[in-house]
Protein backbone atom coordinates (compact mmCIF):
# COMPACT_ATOMS: atom_id res chain seq x y z
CA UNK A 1 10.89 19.13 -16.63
CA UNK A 2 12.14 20.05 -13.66
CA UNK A 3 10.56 17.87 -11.02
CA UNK A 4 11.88 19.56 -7.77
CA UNK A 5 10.44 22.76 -8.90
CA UNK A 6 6.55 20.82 -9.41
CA UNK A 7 6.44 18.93 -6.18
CA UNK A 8 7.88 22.31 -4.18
CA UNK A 9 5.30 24.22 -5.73
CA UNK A 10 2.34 21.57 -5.46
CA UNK A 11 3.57 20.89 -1.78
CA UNK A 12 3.45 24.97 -1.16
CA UNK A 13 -0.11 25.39 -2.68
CA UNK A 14 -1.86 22.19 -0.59
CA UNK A 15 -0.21 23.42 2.61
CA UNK A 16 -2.88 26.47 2.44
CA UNK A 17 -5.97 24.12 1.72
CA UNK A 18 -8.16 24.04 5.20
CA UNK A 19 -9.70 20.74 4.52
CA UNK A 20 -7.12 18.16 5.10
CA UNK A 21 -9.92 15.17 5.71
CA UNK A 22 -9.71 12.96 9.13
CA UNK A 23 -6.96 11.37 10.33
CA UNK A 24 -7.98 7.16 11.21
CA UNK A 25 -9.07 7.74 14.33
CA UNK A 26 -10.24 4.15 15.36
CA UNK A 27 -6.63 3.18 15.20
CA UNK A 28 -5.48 4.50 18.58
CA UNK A 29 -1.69 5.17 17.71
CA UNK A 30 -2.79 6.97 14.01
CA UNK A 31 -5.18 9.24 16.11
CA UNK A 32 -2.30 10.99 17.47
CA UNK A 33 -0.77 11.98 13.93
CA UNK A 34 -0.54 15.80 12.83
CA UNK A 35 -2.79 16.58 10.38
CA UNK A 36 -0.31 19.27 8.49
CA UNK A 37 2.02 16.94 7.93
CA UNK A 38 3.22 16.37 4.10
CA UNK A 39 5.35 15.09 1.90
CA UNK A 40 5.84 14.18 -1.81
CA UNK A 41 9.04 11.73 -3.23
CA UNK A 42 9.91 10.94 -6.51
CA UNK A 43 12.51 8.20 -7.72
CA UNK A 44 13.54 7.83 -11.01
CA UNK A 45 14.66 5.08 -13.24
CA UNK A 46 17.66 6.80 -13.94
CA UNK A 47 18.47 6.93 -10.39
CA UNK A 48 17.11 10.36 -9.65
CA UNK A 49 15.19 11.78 -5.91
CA UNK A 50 13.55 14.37 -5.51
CA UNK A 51 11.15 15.10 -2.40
CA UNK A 52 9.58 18.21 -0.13
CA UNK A 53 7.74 18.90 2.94
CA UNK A 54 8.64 16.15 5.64
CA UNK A 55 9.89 13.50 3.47
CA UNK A 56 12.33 11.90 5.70
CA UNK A 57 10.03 11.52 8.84
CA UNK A 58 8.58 8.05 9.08
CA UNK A 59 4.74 7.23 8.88
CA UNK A 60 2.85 4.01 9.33
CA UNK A 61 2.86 2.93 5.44
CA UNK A 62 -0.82 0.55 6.66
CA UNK A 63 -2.17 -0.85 3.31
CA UNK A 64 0.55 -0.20 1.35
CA UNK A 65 2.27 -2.91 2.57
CA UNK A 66 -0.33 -5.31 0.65
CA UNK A 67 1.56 -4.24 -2.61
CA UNK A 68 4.99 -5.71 -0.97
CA UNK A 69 3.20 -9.00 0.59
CA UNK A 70 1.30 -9.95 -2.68
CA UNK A 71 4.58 -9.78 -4.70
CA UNK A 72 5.80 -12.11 -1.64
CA UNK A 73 2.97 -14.46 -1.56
CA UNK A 74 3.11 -15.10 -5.33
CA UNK A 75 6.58 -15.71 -5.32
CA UNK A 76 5.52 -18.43 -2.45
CA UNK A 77 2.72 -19.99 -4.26
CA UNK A 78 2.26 -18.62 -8.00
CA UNK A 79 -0.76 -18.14 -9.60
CA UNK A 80 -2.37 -20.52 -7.21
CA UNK A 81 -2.84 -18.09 -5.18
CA UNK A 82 -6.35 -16.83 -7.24
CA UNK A 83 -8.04 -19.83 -5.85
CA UNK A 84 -7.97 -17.79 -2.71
CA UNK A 85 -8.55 -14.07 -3.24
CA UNK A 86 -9.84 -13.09 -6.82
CA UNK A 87 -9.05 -10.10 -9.01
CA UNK A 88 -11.92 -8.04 -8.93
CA UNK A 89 -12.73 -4.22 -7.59
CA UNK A 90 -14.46 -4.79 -4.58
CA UNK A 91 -17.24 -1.29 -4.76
CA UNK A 92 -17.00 -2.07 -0.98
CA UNK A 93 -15.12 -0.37 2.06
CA UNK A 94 -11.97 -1.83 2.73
CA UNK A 95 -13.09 -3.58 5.84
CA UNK A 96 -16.93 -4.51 4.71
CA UNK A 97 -18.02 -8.53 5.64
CA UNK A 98 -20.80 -8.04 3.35
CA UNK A 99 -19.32 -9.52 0.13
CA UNK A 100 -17.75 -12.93 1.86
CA UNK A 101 -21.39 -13.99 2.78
CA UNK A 102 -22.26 -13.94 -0.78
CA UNK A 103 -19.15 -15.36 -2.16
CA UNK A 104 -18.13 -17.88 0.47
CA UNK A 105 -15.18 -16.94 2.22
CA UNK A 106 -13.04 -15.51 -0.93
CA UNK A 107 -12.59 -12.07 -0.91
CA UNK A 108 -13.07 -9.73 -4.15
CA UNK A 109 -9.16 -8.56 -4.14
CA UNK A 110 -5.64 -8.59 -2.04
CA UNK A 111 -6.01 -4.91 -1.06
CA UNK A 112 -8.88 -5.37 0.81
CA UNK A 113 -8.56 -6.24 4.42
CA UNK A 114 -9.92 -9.86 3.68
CA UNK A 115 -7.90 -9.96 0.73
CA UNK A 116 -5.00 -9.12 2.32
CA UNK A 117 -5.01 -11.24 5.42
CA UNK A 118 -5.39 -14.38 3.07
CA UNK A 119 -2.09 -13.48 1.55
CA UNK A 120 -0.90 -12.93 5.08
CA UNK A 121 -2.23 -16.84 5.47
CA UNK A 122 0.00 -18.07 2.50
CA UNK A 123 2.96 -16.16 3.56
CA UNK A 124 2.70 -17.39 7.02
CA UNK A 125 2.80 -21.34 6.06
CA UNK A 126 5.17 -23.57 7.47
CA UNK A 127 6.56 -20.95 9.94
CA UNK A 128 6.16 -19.14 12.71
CA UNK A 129 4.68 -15.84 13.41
CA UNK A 130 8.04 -14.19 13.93
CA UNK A 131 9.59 -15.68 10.58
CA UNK A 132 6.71 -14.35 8.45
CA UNK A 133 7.12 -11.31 9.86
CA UNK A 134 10.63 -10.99 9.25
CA UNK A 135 10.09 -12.07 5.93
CA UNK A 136 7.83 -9.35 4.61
CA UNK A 137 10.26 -6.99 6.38
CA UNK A 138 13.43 -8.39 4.80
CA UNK A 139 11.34 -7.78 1.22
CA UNK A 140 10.82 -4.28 1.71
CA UNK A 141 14.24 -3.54 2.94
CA UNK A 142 15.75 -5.22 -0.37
CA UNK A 143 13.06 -3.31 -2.40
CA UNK A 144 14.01 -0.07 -0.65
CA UNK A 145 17.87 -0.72 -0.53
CA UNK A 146 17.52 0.28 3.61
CA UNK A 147 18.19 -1.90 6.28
CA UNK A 148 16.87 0.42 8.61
CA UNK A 149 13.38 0.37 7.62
CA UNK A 150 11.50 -1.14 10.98
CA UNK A 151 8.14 -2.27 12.82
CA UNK A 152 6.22 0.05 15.17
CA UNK A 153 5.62 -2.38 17.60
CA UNK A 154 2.90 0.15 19.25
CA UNK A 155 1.15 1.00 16.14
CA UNK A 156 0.84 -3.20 15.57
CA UNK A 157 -0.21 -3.52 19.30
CA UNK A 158 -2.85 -0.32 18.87
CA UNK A 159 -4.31 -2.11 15.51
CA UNK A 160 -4.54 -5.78 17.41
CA UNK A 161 -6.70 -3.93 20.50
CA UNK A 162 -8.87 -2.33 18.05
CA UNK A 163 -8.55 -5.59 15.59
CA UNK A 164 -12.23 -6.42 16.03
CA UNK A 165 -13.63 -6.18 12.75
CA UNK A 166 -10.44 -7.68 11.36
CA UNK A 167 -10.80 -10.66 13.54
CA UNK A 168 -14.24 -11.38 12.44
CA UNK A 169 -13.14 -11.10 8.72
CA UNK A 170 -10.28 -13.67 9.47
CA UNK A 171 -12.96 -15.77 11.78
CA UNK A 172 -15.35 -15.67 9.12
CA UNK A 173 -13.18 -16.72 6.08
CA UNK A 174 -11.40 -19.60 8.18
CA UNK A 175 -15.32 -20.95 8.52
CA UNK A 176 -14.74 -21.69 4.85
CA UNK A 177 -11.74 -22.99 5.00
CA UNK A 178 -9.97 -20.19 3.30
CA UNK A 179 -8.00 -19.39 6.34
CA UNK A 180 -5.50 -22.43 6.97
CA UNK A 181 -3.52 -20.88 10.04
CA UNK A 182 -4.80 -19.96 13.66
CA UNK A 183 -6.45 -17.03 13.15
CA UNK A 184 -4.62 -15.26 15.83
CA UNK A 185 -1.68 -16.11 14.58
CA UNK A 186 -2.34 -15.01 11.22
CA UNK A 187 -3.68 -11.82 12.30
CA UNK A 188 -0.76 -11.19 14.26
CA UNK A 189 1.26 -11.07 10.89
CA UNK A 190 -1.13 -9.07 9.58
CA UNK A 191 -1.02 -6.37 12.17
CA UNK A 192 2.44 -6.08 12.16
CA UNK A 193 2.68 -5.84 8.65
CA UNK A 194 0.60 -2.71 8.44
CA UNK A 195 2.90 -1.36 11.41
CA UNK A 196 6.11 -1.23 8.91
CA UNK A 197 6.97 2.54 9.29
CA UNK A 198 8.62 4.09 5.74
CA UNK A 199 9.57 7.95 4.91
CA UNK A 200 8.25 9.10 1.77
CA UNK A 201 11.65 8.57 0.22
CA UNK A 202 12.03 5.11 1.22
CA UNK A 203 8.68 4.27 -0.15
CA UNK A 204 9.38 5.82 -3.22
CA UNK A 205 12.32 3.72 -3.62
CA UNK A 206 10.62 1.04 -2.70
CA UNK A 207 8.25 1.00 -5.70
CA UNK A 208 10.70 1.36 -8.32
CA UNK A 209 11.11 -2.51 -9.15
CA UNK A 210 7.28 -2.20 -10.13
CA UNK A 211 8.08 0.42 -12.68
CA UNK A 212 10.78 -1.10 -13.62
CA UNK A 213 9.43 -4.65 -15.06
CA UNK A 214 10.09 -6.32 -11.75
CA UNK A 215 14.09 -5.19 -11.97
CA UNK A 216 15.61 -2.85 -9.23
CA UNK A 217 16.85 -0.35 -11.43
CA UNK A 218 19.89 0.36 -8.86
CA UNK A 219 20.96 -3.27 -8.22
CA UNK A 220 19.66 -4.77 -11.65
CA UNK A 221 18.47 -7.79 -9.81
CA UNK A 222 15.26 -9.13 -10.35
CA UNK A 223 12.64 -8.91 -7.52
CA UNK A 224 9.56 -10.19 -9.77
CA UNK A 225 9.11 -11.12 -13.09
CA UNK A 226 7.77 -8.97 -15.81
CA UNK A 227 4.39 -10.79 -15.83
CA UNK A 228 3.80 -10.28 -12.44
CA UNK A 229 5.22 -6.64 -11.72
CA UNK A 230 2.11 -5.83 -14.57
CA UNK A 231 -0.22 -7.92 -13.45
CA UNK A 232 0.39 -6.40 -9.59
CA UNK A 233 0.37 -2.68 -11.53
CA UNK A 234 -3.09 -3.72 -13.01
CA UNK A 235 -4.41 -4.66 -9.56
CA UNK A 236 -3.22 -1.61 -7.81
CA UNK A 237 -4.96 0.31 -10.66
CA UNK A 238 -8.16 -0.93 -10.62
CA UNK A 239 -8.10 -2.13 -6.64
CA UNK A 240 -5.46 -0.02 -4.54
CA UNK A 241 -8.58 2.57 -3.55
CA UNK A 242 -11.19 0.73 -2.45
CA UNK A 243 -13.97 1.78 -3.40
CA UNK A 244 -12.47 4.75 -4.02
CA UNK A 245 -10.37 3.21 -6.95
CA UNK A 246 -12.09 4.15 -10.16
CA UNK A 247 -12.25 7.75 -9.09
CA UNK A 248 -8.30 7.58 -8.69
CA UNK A 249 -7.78 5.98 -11.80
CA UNK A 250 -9.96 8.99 -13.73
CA UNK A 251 -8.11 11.41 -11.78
CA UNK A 252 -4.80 10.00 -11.56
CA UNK A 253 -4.74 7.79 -13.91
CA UNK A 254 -1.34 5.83 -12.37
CA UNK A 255 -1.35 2.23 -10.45
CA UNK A 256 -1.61 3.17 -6.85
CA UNK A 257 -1.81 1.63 -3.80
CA UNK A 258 -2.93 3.69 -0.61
CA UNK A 259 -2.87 3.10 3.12
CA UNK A 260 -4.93 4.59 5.83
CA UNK A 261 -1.79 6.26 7.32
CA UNK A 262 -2.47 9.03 4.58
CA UNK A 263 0.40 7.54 2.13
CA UNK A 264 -0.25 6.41 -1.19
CA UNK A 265 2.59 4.93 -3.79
CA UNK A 266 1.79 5.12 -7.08
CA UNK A 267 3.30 3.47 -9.93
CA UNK A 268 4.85 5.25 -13.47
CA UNK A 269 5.63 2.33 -15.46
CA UNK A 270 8.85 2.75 -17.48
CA UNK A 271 9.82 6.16 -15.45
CA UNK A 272 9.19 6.73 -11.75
CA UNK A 273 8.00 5.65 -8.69
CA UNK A 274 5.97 8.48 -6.38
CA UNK A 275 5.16 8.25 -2.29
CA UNK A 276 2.89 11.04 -1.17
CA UNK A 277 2.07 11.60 3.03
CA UNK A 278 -0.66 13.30 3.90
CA UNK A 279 -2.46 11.48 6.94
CA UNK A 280 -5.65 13.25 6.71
CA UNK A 281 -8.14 10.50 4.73
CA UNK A 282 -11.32 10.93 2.45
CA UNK A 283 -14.65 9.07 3.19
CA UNK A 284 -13.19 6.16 1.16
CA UNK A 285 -10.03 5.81 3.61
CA UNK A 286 -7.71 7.38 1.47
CA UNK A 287 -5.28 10.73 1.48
CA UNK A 288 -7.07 13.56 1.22
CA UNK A 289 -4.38 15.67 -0.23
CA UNK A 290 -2.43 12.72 -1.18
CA UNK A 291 -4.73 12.12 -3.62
CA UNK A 292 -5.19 15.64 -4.98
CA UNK A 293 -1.24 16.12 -4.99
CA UNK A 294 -0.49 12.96 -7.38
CA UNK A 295 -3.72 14.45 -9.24
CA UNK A 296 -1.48 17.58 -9.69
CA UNK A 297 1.78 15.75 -10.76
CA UNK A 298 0.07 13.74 -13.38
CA UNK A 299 -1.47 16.46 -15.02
CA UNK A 300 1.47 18.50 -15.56
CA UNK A 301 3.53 15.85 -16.49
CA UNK A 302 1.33 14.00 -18.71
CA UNK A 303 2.24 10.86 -16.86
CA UNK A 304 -0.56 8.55 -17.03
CA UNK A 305 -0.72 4.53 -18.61
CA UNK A 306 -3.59 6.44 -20.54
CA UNK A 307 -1.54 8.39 -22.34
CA UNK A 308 -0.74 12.14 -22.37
């Protein structure tokens, strides 16, 4: 199949949709994001790119970076990290309280927000701020083989001054316990990990160990194990959405993780890793057309961990 030929013609028949859905608005520096923009990237096992539309301009990768800190955290702490975020789908937005009130302080999943900023606890212990930081960073530059890959220091300072319900998330779990850092400390990591700016072929690259067994299929070394590149692959299935998450897995079909920048990386284990871009979101918080273009590329190439 030739892949450049799909994604140029998927990329040239989404441009003309009118509904592109809203870009996130209550994060200040997102707000100012063009709409039109899009891009699709595909990387291969075999070693293979192939991308369209604005590919190679950076975006604010947001919640995708939970994929990249969870594989860090677990490497930090193992499975004892479950006695601290559980497993489940959360049939929440990504940013309710609701569900920590009922189950004291642990949240359903590590791609919620509450989720996530426990793993950003773990990954923070025993160091500063700055180190954790630099740590996540350093993991996605060795996962996308780019050193370049950076920070948006005024996308992390535009989600800290509109941080609120974040900080009551973080406030709320550390009245449990389940928060061992300062909270503003913690939240700091968190902010700036969601302000890690990628290009659609970056990302792409990026998310090849995970459909590769854990392996970086260009390097050969091992990021992850086996075990835990599928376990992180079952998570992103049945969690990366939100409560969007079982409509993207009937749809897509593919693990996937999404952010509310408008990208989404999705997982085809044993062949290819995909980044989409499209910053306009859904009601759930997720790519509008993002969603609808990997949609497209599964169905007409029968990728799917359903089968064909």
């Amino acid at each position: 199949m030739d892949l450049q030929a799909l994604i140029d013609e998927i990329a040239e028949d989404l441009l003309r949709v009118e509904d592109r859905g809203q870009v996130a608005n209550y994060i200040p520096e997102l707000a100012k994001i063009d709409a039109r923009k899009f891009a699709i990237a595909i990387a291969t096992l075999d070693g293979a790119s192939y991308s369209t539309g604005d590919a190679r301009e950076p975006f604010s990768i947001q919640s995708i970076s939970k994929v990249f800190a969870l594989a860090l955290a677990l490497g930090k702490v193992g499975d004892g990290l479950w006695n601290r975020v559980r497993r489940e789908p959360s049939g929440s937005a990504f940013n309710s309280i609701v569900q920590l009130e009922h189950e004291h302080g642990i949240p359903r999943n590590p791609f919620i927000n509450a989720g996530a900023i426990v793993v950003a606890d773990v990954i923070l212990a025993g160091h500063q701020p700055r180190e954790a930081i630099g740590e996540i960073l350093r993991f996605v530059r060795v996962a996308a083989n780019d050193d370049t890959i950076r920070i948006n220091p005024a996308v992390s300072r535009s989600e800290q001054e509109a941080g609120f319900r974040n900080a009551a998330l973080a406030n709320y779990m550390r009245s449990f316990g389940n928060i061992k850092n300062p909270v503003e400390m913690t939240l700091g990591v968190y902010f700036h990990q969601c302000a890690v700016e990628m290009t659609c072929i970056q990302l792409a690259q990026a998310g090849l160990f995970l459909a590769n067994g854990g392996r970086d299929p260009t390097t050969g070394i091992s990021v992850i194990s086996a075990d835990r590149a599928r376990r992180i692959n079952a998570l992103m299935l049945t969690c990366g959405h939100y409560d969007g998450s079982g409509d993207f897995a009937f749809k897509v079909g593919l693990p996937g993780k999404s952010g509310v920048g408008g990208g989404i990386l999705a997982v085809v284990p044993g062949r290819a890793s995909i980044a989409v871009w499209s910053p306009g979101l859904n009601r759930q918080g997720n790519s509008l057309l993002g969603t609808r273009a990997l949609e497209l590329i599964a169905q007409r190439t029968n990728w799917s961990v359903f089968g064909p």
